[in-house]
C-alpha atoms as a PDB file:
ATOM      1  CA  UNK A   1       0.000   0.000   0.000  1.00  0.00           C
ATOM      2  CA  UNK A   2       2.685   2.426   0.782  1.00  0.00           C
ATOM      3  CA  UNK A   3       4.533   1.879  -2.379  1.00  0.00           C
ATOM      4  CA  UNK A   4       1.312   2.543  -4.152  1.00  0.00           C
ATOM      5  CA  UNK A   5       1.791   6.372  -4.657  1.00  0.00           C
ATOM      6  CA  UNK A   6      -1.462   7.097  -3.205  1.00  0.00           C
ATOM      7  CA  UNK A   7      -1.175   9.960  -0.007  1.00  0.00           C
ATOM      8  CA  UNK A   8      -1.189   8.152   3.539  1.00  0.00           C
ATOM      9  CA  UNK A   9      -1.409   9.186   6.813  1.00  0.00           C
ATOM     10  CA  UNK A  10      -0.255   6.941   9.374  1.00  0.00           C
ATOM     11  CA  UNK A  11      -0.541   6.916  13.395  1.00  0.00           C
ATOM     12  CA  UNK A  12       1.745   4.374  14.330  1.00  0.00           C
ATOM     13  CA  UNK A  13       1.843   3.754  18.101  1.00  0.00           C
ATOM     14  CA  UNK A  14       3.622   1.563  20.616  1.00  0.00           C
ATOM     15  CA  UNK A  15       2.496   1.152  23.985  1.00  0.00           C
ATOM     16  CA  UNK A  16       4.792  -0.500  26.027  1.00  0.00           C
ATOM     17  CA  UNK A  17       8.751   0.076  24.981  1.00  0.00           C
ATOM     18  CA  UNK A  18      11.822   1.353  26.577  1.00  0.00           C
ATOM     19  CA  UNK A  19      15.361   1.374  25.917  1.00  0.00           C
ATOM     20  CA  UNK A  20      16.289  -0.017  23.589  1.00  0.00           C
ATOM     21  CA  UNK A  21      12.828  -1.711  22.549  1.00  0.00           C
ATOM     22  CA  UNK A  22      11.793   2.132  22.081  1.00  0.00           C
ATOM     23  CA  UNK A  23      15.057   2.296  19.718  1.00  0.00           C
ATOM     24  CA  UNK A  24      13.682  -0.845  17.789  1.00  0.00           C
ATOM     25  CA  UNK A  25       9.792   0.702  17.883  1.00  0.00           C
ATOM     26  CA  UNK A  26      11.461   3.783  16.372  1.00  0.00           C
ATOM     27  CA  UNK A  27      13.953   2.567  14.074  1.00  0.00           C
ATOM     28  CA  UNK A  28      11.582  -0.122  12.390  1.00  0.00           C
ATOM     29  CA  UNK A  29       8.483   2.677  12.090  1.00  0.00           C
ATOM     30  CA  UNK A  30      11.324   4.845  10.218  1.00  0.00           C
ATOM     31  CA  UNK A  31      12.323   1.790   7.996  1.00  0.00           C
ATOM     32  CA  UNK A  32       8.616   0.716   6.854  1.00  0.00           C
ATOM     33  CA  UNK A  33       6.990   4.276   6.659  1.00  0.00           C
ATOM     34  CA  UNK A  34      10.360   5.975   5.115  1.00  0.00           C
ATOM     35  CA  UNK A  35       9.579   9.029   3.012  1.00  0.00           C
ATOM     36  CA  UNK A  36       6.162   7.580   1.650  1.00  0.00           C
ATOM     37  CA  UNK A  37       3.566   8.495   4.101  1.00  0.00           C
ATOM     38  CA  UNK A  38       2.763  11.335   6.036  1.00  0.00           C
ATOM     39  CA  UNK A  39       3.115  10.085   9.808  1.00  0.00           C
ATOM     40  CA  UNK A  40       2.831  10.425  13.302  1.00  0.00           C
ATOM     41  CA  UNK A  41       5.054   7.768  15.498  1.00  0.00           C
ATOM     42  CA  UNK A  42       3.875   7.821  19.419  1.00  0.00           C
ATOM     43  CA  UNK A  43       6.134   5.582  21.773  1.00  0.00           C
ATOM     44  CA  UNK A  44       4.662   4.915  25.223  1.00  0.00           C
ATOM     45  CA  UNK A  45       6.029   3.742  28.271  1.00  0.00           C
ATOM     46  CA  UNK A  46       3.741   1.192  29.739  1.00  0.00           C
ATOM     47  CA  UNK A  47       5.141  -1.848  31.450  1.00  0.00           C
ATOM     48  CA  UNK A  48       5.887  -4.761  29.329  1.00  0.00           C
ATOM     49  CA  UNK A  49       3.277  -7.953  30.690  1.00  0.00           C
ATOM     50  CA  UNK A  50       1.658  -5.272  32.601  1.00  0.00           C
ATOM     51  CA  UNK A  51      -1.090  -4.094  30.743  1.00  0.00           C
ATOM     52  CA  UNK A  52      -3.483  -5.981  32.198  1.00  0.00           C
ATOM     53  CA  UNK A  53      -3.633  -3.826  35.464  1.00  0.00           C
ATOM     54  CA  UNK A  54      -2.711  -0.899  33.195  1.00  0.00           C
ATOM     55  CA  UNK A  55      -5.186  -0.886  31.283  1.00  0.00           C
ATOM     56  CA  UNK A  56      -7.567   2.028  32.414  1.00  0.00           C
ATOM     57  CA  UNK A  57      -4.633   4.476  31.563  1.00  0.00           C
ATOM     58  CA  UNK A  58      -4.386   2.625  28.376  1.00  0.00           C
ATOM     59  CA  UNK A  59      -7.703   3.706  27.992  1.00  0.00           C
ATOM     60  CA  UNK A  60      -6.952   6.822  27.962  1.00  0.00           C
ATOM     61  CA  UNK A  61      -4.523   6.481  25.588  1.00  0.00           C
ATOM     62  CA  UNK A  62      -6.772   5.446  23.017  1.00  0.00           C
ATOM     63  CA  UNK A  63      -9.559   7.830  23.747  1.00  0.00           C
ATOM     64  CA  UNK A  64      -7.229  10.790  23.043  1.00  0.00           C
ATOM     65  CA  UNK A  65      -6.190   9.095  19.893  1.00  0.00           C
ATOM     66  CA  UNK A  66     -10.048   8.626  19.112  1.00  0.00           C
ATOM     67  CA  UNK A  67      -9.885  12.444  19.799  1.00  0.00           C
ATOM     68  CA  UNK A  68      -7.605  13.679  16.984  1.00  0.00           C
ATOM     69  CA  UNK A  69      -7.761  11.069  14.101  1.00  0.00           C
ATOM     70  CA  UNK A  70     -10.392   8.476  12.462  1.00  0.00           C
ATOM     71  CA  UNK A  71      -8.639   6.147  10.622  1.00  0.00           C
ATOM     72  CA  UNK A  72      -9.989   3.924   7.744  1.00  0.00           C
ATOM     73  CA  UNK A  73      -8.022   0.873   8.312  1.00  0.00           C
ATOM     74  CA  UNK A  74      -6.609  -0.178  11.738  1.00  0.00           C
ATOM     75  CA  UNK A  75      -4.110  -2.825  12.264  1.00  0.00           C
ATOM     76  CA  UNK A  76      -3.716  -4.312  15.650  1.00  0.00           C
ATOM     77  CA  UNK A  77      -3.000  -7.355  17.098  1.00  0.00           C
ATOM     78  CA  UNK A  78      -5.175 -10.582  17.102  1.00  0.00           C
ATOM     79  CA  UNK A  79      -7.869 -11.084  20.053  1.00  0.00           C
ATOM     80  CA  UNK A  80      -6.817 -14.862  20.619  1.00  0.00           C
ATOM     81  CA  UNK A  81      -3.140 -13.962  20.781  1.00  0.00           C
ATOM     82  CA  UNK A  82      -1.968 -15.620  24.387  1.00  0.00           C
ATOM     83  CA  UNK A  83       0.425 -12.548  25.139  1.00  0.00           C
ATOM     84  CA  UNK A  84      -1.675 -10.804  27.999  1.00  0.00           C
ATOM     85  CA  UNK A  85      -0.427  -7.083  26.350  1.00  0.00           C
ATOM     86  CA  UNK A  86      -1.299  -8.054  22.732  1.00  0.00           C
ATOM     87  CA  UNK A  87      -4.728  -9.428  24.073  1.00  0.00           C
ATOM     88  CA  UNK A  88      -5.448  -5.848  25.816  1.00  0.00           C
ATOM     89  CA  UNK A  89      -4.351  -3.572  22.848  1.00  0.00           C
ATOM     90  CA  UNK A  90      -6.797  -5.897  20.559  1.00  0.00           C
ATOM     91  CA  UNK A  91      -9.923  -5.434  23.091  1.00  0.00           C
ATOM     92  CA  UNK A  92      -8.968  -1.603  23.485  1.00  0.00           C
ATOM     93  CA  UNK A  93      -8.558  -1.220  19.482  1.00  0.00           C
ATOM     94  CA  UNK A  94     -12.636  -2.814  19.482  1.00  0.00           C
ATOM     95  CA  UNK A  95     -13.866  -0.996  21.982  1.00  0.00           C
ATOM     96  CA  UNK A  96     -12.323   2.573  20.939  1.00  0.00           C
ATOM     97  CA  UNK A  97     -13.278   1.599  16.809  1.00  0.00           C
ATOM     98  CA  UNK A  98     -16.695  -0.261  16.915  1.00  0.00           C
ATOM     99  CA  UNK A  99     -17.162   1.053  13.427  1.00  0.00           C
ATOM    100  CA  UNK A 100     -14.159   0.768  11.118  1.00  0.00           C
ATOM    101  CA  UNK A 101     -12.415  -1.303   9.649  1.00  0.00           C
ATOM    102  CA  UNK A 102      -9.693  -3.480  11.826  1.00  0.00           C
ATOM    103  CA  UNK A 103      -7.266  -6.232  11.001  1.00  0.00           C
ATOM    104  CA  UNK A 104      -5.751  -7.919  12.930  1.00  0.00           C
ATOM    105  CA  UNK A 105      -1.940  -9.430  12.401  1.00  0.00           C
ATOM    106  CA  UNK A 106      -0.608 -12.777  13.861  1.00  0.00           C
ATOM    107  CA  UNK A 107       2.873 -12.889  15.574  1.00  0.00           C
ATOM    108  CA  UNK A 108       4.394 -16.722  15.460  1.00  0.00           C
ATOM    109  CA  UNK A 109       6.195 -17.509  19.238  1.00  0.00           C
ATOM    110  CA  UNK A 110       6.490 -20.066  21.997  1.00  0.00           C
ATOM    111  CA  UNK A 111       2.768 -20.402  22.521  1.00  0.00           C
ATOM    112  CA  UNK A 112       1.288 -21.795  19.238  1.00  0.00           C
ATOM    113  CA  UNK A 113      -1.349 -19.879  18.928  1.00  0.00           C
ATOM    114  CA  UNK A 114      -1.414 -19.173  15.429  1.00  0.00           C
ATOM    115  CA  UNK A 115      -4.985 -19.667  14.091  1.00  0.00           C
ATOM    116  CA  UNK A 116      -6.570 -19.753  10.020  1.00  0.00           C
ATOM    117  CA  UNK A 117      -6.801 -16.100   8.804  1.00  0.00           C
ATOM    118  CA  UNK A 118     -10.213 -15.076   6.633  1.00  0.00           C
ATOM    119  CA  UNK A 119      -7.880 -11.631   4.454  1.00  0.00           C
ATOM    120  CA  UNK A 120      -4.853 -12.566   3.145  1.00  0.00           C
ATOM    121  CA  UNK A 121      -2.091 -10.247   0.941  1.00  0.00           C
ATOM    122  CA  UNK A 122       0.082 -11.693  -1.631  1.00  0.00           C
ATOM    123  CA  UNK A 123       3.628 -10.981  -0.990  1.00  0.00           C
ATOM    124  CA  UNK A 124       6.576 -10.762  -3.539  1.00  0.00           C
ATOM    125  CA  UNK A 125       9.667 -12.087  -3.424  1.00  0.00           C
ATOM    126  CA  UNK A 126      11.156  -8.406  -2.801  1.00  0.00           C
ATOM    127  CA  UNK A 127       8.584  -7.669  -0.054  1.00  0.00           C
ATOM    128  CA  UNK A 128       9.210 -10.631   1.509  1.00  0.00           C
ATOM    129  CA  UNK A 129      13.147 -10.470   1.553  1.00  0.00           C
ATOM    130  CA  UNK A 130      13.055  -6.757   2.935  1.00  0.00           C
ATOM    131  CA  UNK A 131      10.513  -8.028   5.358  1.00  0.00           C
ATOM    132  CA  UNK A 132      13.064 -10.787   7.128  1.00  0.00           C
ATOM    133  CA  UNK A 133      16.142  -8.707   6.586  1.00  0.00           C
ATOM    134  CA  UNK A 134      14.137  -5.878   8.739  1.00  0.00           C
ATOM    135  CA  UNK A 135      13.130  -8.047  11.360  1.00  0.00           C
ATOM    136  CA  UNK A 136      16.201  -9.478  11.936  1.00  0.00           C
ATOM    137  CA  UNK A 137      18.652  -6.255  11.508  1.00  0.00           C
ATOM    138  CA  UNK A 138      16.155  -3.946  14.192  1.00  0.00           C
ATOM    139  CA  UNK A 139      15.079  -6.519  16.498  1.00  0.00           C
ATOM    140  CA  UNK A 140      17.911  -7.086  18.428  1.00  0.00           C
ATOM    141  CA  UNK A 141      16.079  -8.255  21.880  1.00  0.00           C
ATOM    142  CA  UNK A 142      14.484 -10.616  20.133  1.00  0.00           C
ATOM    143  CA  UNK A 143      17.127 -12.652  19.086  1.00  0.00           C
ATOM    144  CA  UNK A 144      17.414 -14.626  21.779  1.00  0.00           C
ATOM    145  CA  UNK A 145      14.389 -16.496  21.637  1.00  0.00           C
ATOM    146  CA  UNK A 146      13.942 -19.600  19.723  1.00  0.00           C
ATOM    147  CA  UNK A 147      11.770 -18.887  17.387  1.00  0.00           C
ATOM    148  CA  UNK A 148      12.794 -15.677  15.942  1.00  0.00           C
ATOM    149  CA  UNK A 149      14.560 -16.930  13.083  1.00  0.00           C
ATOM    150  CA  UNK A 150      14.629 -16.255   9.226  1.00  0.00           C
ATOM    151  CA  UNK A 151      12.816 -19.405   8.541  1.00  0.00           C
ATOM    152  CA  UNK A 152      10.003 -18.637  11.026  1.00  0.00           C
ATOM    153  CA  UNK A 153       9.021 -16.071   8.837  1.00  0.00           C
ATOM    154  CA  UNK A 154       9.339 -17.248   5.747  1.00  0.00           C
ATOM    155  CA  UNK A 155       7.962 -20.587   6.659  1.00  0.00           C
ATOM    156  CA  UNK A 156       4.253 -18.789   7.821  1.00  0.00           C
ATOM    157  CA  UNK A 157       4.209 -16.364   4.696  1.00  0.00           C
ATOM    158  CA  UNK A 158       4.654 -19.750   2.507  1.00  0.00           C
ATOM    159  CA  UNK A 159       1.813 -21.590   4.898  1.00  0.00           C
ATOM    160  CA  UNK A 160      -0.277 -18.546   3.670  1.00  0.00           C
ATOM    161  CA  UNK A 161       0.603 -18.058   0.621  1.00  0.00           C
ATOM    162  CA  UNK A 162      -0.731 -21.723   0.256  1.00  0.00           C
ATOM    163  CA  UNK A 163      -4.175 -21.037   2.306  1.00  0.00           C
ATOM    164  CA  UNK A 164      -4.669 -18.557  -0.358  1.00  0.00           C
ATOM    165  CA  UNK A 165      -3.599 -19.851  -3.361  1.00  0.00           C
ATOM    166  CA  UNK A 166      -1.075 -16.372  -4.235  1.00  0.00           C
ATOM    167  CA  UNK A 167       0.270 -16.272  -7.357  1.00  0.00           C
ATOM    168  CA  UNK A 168       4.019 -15.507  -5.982  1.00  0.00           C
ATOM    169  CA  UNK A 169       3.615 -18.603  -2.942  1.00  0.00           C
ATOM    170  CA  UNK A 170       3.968 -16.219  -0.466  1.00  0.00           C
ATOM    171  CA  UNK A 171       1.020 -14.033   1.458  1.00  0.00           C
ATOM    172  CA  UNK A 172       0.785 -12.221   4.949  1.00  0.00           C
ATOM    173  CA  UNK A 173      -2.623 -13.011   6.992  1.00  0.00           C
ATOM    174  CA  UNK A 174      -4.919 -11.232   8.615  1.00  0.00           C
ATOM    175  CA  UNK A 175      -8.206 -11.561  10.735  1.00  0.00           C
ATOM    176  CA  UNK A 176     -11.541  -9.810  10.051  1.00  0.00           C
ATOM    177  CA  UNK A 177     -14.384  -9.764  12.682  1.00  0.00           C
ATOM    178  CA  UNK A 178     -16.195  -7.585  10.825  1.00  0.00           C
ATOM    179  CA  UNK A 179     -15.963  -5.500   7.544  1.00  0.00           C
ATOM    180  CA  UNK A 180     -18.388  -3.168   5.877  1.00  0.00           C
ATOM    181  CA  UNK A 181     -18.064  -2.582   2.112  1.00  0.00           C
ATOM    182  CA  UNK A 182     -19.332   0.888   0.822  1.00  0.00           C
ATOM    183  CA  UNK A 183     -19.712   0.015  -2.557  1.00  0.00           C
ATOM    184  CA  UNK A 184     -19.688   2.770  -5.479  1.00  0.00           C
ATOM    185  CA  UNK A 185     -18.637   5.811  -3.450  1.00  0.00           C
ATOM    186  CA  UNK A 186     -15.610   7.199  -3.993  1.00  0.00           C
ATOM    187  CA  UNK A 187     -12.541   6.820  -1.601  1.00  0.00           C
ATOM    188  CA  UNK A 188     -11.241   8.795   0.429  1.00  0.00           C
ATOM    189  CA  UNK A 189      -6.956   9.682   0.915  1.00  0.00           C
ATOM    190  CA  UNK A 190      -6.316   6.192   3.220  1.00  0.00           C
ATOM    191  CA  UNK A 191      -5.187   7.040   6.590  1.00  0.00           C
ATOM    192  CA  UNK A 192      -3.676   4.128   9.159  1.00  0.00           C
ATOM    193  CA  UNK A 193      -3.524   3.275  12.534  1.00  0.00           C
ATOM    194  CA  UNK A 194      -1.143   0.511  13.851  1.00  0.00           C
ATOM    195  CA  UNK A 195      -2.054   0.179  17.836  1.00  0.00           C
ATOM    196  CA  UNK A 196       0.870  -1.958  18.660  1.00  0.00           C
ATOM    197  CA  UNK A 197       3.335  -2.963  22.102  1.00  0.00           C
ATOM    198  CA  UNK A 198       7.019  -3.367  22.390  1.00  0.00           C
ATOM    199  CA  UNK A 199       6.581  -7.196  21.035  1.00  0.00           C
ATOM    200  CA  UNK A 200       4.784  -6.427  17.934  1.00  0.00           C
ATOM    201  CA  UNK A 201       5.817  -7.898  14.404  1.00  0.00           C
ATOM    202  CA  UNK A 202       6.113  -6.292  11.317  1.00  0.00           C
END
């Protein structure tokens, strides 16, 4: 979509990173939106596997954000994800948007909760190199765990390019409780919202 040409606006937030997760948030929102979007990147410092018992001032968070910009296509993280933060950012997202449009991304880890997306995006061999290299050049902290690997990656954008039958094999998935098509009118410029935490993929 960015590469497109077409004018976007983008609010890209992260709730919960410090240190040198906020250098990651930062440095990966620079490397995705680069020079072809008009955007906004907000960095929060809410405890990481806290939000939970934060989430009242998370809250408030979004209701400010509600405030100041209505965005036409949300990304956030998916409701069944067993992270406790990524779970409260999802519910948040629904409960601050009950009337746009929100997809939600899957993150592969330890806890196997990947589940069968309903919107999937082909993904070319280009997008899909840039996508690893990113990941694994800005992520730093993540490198540690055992399943944040090149081949993680690749191996779920091949699973979906599969589910979906893309013509280049390869396709990112996302989950759609609920979408509303307004046929025949015309569109307006696109502008983005990515509600995300310190742990949040690309």
């Amino acid at each position: 979509m960015l590469s497109s040409g077409a004018p976007i606006d983008v609010q890209w937030i992260v709730f919960g990173a410090k240190g040198s997760r906020e250098e990651e948030a930062r440095r990966s929102a620079a490397i995705v939106l680069g020079g072809d979007a008009r955007h906004e990147v907000s960095v929060l410092g809410f405890s990481d596997s806290f939000f939970p018992s934060e989430s009242a001032a998370i809250k408030r968070e979004f209701e400010q954000l509600k405030a100041r910009f209505d965005p036409d296509v949300i990304f956030t993280h998916r409701g069944d994800d067993r992270h406790q933060d990524h779970r409260v950012i999802s519910e948040l997202t629904w409960n601050t948007y009950r009337g746009h449009t929100i997809l939600e991304y899957e993150i592969p880890k330890y806890d196997g909760d990947l589940g069968q997306p309903n919107v999937f995006v082909p993904v070319g061999a280009e997008a899909r190199t840039r996508k690893i290299d990113v990941l694994m050049e800005i992520f730093c902290t993540q490198r540690d765990k055992r399943w944040f690997s090149p081949e993680t990656f690749d191996g779920l954008m091949r699973i979906r390019g599969i589910e979906c039958a893309s013509p280049t094999g390869y396709a990112e998935g996302f989950y759609a409780r609920k979408i509303t098509l307004d046929v025949g009118s015309k569109a307006p410029e696109p502008r983005l919202i990515s509600p995300a935490d310190a742990t949040a993929g690309i």
